[in-house]
Protein backbone atom coordinates (compact mmCIF):
# COMPACT_ATOMS: atom_id res chain seq x y z
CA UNK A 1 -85.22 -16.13 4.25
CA UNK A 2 -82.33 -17.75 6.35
CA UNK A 3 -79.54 -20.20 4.69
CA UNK A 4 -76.41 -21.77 6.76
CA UNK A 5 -73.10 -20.27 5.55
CA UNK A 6 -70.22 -22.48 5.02
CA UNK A 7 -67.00 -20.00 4.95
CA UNK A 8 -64.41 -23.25 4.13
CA UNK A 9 -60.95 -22.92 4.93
CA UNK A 10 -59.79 -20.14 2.54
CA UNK A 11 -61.85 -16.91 2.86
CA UNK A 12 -61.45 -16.46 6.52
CA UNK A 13 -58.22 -16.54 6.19
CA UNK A 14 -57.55 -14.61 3.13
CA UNK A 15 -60.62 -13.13 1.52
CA UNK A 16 -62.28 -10.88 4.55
CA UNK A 17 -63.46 -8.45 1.84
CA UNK A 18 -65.31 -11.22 0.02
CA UNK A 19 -66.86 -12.23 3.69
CA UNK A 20 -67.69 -8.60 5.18
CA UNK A 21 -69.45 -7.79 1.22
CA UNK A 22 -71.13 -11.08 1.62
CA UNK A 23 -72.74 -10.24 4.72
CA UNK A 24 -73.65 -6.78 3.79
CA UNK A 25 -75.22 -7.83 0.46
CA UNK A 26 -77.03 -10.59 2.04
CA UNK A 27 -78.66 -8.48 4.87
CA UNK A 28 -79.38 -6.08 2.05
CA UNK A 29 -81.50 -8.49 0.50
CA UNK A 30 -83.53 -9.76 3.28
CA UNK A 31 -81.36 -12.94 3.30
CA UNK A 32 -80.10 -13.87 7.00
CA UNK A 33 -77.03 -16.21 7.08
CA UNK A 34 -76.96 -18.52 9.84
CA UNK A 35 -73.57 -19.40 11.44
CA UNK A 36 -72.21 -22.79 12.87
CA UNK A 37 -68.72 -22.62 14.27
CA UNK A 38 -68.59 -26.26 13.97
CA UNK A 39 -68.17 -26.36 9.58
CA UNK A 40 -64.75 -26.58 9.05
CA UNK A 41 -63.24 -28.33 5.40
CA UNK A 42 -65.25 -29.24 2.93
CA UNK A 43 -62.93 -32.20 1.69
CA UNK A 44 -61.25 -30.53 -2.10
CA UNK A 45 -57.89 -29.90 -0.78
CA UNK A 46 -57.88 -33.95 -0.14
CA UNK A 47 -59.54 -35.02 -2.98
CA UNK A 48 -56.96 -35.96 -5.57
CA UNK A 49 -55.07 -38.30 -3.15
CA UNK A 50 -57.43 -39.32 -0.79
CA UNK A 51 -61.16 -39.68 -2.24
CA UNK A 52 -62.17 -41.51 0.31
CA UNK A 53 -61.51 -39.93 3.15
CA UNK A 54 -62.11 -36.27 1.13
CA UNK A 55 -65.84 -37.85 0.65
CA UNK A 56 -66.29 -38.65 4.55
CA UNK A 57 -65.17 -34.77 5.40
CA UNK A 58 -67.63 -33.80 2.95
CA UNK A 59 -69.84 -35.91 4.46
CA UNK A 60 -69.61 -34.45 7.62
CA UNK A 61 -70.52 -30.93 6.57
CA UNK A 62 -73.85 -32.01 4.77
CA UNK A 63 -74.73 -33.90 8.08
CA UNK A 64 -74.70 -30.62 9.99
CA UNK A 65 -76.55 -29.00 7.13
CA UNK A 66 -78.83 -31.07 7.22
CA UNK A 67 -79.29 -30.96 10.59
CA UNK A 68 -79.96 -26.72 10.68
CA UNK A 69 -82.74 -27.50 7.58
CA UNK A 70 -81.24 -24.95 5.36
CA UNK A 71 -79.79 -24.62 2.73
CA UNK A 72 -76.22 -24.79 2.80
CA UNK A 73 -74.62 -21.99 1.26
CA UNK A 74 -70.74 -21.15 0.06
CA UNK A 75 -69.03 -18.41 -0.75
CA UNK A 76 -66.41 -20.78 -2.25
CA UNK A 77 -67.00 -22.36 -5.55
CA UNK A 78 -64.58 -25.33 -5.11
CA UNK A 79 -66.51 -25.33 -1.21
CA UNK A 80 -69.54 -25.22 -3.39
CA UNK A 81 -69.06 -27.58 -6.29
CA UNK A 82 -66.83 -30.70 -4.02
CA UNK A 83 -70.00 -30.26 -1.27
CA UNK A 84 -72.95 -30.46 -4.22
CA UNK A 85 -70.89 -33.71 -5.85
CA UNK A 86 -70.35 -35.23 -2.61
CA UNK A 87 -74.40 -34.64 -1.69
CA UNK A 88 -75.35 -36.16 -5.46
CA UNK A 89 -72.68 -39.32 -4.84
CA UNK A 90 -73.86 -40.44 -1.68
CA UNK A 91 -77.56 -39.96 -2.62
CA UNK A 92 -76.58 -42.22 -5.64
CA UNK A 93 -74.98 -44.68 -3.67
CA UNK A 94 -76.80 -46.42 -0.47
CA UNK A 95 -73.02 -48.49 -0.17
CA UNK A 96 -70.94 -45.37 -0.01
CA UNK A 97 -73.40 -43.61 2.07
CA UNK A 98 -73.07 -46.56 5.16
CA UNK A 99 -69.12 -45.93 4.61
CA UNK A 100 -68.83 -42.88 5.36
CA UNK A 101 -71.76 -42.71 8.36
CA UNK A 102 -69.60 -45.63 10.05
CA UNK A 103 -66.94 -42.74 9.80
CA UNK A 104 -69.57 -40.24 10.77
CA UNK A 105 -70.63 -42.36 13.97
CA UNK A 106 -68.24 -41.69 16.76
CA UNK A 107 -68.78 -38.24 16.03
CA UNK A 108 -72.56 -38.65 16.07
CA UNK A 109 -73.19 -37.48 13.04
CA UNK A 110 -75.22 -39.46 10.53
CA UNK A 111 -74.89 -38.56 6.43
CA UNK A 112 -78.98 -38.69 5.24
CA UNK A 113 -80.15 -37.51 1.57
CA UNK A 114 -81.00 -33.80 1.12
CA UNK A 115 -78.82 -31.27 1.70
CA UNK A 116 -78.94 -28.80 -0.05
CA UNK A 117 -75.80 -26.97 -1.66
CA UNK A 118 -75.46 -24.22 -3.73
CA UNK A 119 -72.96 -21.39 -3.94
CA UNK A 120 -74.25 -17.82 -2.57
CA UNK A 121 -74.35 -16.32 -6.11
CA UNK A 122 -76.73 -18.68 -7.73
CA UNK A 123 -78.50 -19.24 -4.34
CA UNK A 124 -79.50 -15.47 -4.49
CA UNK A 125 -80.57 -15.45 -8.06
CA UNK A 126 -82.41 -18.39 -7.67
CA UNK A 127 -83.99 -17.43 -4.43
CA UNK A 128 -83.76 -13.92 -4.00
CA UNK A 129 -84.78 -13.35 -7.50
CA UNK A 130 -82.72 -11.60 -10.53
CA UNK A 131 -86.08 -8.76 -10.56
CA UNK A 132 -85.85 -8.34 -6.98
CA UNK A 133 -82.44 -7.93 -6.69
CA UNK A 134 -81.97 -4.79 -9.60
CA UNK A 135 -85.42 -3.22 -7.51
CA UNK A 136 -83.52 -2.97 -4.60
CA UNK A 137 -80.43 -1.28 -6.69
CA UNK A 138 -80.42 2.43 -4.77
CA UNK A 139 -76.95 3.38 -7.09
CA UNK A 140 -75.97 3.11 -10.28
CA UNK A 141 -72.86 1.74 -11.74
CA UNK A 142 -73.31 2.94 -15.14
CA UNK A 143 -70.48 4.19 -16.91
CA UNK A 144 -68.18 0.98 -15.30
CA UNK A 145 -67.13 -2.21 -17.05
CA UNK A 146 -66.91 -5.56 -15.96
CA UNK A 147 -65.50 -8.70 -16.96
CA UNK A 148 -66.72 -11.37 -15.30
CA UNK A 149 -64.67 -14.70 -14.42
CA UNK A 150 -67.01 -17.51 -14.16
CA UNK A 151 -64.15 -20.24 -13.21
CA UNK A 152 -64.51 -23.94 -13.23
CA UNK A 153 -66.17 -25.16 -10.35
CA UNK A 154 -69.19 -22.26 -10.23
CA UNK A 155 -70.22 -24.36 -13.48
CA UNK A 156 -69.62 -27.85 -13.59
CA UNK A 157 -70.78 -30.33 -13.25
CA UNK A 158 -73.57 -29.22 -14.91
CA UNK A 159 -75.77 -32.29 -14.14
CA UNK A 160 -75.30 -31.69 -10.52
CA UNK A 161 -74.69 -28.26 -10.04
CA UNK A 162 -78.23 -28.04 -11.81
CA UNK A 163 -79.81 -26.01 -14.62
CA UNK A 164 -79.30 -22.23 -13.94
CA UNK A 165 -76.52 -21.63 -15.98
CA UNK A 166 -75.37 -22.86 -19.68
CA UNK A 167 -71.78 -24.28 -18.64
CA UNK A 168 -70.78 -23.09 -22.58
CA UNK A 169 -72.56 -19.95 -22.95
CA UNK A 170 -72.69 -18.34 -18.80
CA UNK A 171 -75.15 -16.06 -18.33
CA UNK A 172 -75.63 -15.64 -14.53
CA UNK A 173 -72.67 -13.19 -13.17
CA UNK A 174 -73.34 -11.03 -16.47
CA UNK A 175 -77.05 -10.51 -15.38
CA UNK A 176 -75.82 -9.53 -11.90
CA UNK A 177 -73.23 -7.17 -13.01
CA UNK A 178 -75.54 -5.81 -15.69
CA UNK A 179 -78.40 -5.68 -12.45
CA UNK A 180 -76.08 -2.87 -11.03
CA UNK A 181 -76.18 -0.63 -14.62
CA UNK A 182 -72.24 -1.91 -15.23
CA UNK A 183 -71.08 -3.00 -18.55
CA UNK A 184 -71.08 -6.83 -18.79
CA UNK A 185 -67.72 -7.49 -20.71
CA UNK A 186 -67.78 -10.73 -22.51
CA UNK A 187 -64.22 -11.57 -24.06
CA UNK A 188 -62.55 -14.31 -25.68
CA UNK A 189 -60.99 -15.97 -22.71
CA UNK A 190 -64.48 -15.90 -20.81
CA UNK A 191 -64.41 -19.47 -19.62
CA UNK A 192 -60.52 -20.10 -19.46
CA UNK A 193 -59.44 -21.44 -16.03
CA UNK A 194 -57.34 -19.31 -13.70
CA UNK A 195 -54.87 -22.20 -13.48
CA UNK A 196 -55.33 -22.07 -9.17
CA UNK A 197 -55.58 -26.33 -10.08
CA UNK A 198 -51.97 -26.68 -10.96
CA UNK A 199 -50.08 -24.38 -9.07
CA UNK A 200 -49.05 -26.12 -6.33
CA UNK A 201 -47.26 -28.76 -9.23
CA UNK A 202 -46.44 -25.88 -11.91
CA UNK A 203 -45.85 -22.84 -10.95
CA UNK A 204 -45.41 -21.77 -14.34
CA UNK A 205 -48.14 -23.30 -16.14
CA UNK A 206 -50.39 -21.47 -13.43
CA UNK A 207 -49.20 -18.45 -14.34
CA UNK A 208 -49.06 -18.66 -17.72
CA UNK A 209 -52.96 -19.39 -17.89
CA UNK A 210 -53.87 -16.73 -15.27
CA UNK A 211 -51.63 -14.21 -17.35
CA UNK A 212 -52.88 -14.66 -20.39
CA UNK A 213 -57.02 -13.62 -19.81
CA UNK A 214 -55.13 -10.86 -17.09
CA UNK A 215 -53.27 -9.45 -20.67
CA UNK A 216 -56.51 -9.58 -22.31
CA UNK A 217 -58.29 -8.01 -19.55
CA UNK A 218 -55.31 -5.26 -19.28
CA UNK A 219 -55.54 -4.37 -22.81
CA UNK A 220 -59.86 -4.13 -23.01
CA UNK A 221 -59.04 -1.39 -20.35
CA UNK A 222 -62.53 -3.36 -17.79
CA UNK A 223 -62.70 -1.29 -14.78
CA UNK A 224 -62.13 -4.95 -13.04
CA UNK A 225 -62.09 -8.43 -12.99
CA UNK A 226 -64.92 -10.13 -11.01
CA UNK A 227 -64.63 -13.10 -9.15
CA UNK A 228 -67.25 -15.52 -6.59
CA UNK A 229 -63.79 -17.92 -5.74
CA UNK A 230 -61.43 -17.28 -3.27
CA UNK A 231 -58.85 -19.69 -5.16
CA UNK A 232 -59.55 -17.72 -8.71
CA UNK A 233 -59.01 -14.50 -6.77
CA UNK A 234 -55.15 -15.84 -5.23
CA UNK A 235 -54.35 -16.76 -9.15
CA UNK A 236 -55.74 -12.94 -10.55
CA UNK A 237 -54.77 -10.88 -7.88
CA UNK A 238 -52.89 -12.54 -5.61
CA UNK A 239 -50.35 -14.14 -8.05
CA UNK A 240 -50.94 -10.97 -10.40
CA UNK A 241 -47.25 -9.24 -9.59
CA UNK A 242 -45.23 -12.47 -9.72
CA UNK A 243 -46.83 -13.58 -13.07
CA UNK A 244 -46.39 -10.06 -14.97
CA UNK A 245 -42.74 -10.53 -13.58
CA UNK A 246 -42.63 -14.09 -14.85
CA UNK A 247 -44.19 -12.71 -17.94
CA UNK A 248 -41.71 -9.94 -18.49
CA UNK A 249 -44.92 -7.59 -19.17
CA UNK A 250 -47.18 -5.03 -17.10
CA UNK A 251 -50.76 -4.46 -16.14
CA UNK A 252 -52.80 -3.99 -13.43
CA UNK A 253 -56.37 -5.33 -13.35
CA UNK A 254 -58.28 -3.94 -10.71
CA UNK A 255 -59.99 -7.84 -9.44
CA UNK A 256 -63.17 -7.14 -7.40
CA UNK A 257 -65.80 -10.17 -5.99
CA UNK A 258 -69.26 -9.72 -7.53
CA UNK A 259 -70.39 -9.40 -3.99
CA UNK A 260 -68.70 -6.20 -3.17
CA UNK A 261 -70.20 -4.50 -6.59
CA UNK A 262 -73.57 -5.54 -5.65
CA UNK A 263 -72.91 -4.15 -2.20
CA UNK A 264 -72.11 -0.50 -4.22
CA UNK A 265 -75.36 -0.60 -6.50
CA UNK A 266 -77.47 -1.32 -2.93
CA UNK A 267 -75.87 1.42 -1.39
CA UNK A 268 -72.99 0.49 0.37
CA UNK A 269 -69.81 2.07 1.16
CA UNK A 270 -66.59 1.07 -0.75
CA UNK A 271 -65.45 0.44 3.20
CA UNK A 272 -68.64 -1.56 3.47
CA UNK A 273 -67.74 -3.95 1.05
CA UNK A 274 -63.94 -4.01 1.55
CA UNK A 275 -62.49 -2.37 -0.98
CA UNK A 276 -59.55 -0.86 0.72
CA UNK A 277 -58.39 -4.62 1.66
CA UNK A 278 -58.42 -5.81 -2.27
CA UNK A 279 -54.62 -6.05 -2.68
CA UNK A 280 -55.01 -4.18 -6.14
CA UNK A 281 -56.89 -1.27 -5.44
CA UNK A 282 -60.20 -0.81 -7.67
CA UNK A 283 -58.91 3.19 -7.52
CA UNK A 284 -62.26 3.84 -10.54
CA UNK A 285 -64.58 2.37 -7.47
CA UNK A 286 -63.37 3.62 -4.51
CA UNK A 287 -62.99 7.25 -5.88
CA UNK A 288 -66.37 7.38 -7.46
CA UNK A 289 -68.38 5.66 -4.50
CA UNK A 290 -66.34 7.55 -1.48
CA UNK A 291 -68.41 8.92 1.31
């Protein structure tokens, strides 16, 4: 089973853990991720002043997707969810699609129907298999809890993201933690956004909806957050210090990617999977799983 990888801007950069526990978990599985040096944006960071040009970009990526004839798989769910909309517009829209190929052109390129875009956590469940997955589980988590952070863009829009996952009641990251014998925590704040949308206008606001599921989160005692979003992780762990400053309160939530807690329960290393790079240390994980 192969599928093309598209990295986007943000977890080279500053989620290596999520990319080295991607890999690993992948190869676990029998799934082989195909590299092309050549993706590059996938058109969000553009899209609320520039649509147009944000579309082309996106464009551009499901042209070389397209051209591989695999499916096109992120690791980002903002990657994910702008490339799936852009794929579902341009399908939709014969005019928009001759727009942006007279963009594509001089790059020859050419946008054509049926890419296919999903984000790595849904592609495995859907592909891989939920069954399969938990068979090839060699260690067990149990005794660990989890809270899972499904974010906005892993879920919506529904009608184009497709039909794996209730948008109101999530199922999907709870079945993979619960795959590895963890503790699925479901909590109030569940579906509440990290606030990574705003912060580059309000600071504040950010932080105030990022602090408020990481005080919940603090005071259930969950071994860790998990994430499958590089820009949910800078909000939860990444912004975690300056908000409980901001907040005038402590805690310390422990924020893991589901990827690196699959890679334990298949028998990886906590250096496998990057642990020792999380900026707050999963101490519960690395202790119990160390070599």
């Amino acid at each position: 089973m192969k599928a093309l990888l598209f990295l986007g801007c943000t977890v080279p950069v500053r989620n290596l853990n999520y990319e080295l526990s991607a890999r690993k978990v992948c190869q676990a599985l029998g799934v082989e991720l195909v590299d092309d040096p050549a993706l590059a944006c996938c058109g969000y960071p553009l899209k609320g002043s520039d649509q147009g040009h944000a579309l082309v970009i996106a464009a551009r990526a499901l042209a070389q997707a397209k051209a591989h004839d695999l499916p096109l798989v992120a690791l980002c769910s903002a990657c994910a969810g702008t490339l799936a909309e852009a794929e579902h517009h341009l399908a939709h829209d014969p005019a928009a699609a001759e727009a942006v190929n007279r963009e594509l052109e001089p790059l020859g390129l050419k946008y054509e129907p049926g890419a296919r875009v999903n984000h790595l956590m849904r592609f495995l469940l859907s592909e891989v298999g939920l069954e399969a997955i938990q068979a090839k589980m060699s260690k067990s988590l149990e005794g660990f809890s989890f809270a899972p952070h499904y974010g906005c863009h892993y879920l919506k829009p529904a009608e184009v993201i497709g039909g794996l996952d209730d948008p109101e009641n999530p199922q999907s990251m709870g079945q993979l933690i619960a795959a590895t014998g963890a503790r699925a925590v479901s909590h109030p704040r569940l579906k509440d956004c990290c606030g990574g949308g705003v912060l580059g206008a309000d600071e504040e606001l950010a932080g105030s909806l990022a602090g408020a599921k990481l005080a919940e989160l603090n005071e259930l005692g969950v071994t860790a957050m998990v994430l499958v979003c590089p820009f949910c992780n800078v909000m939860y762990e990444g912004q975690q210090k300056a908000i409980a400053k901001r907040l005038d309160t402590k805690f310390k939530v422990p924020v893991v990617y589901l990827t690196q807690i699959l890679g334990l329960g298949l028998g990886l290393s906590p250096d496998e999977v990057g642990l020792k790079l999380n900026r707050v240390k999963p101490k519960e994980l690395i202790k119990a799983f160390k070599e």
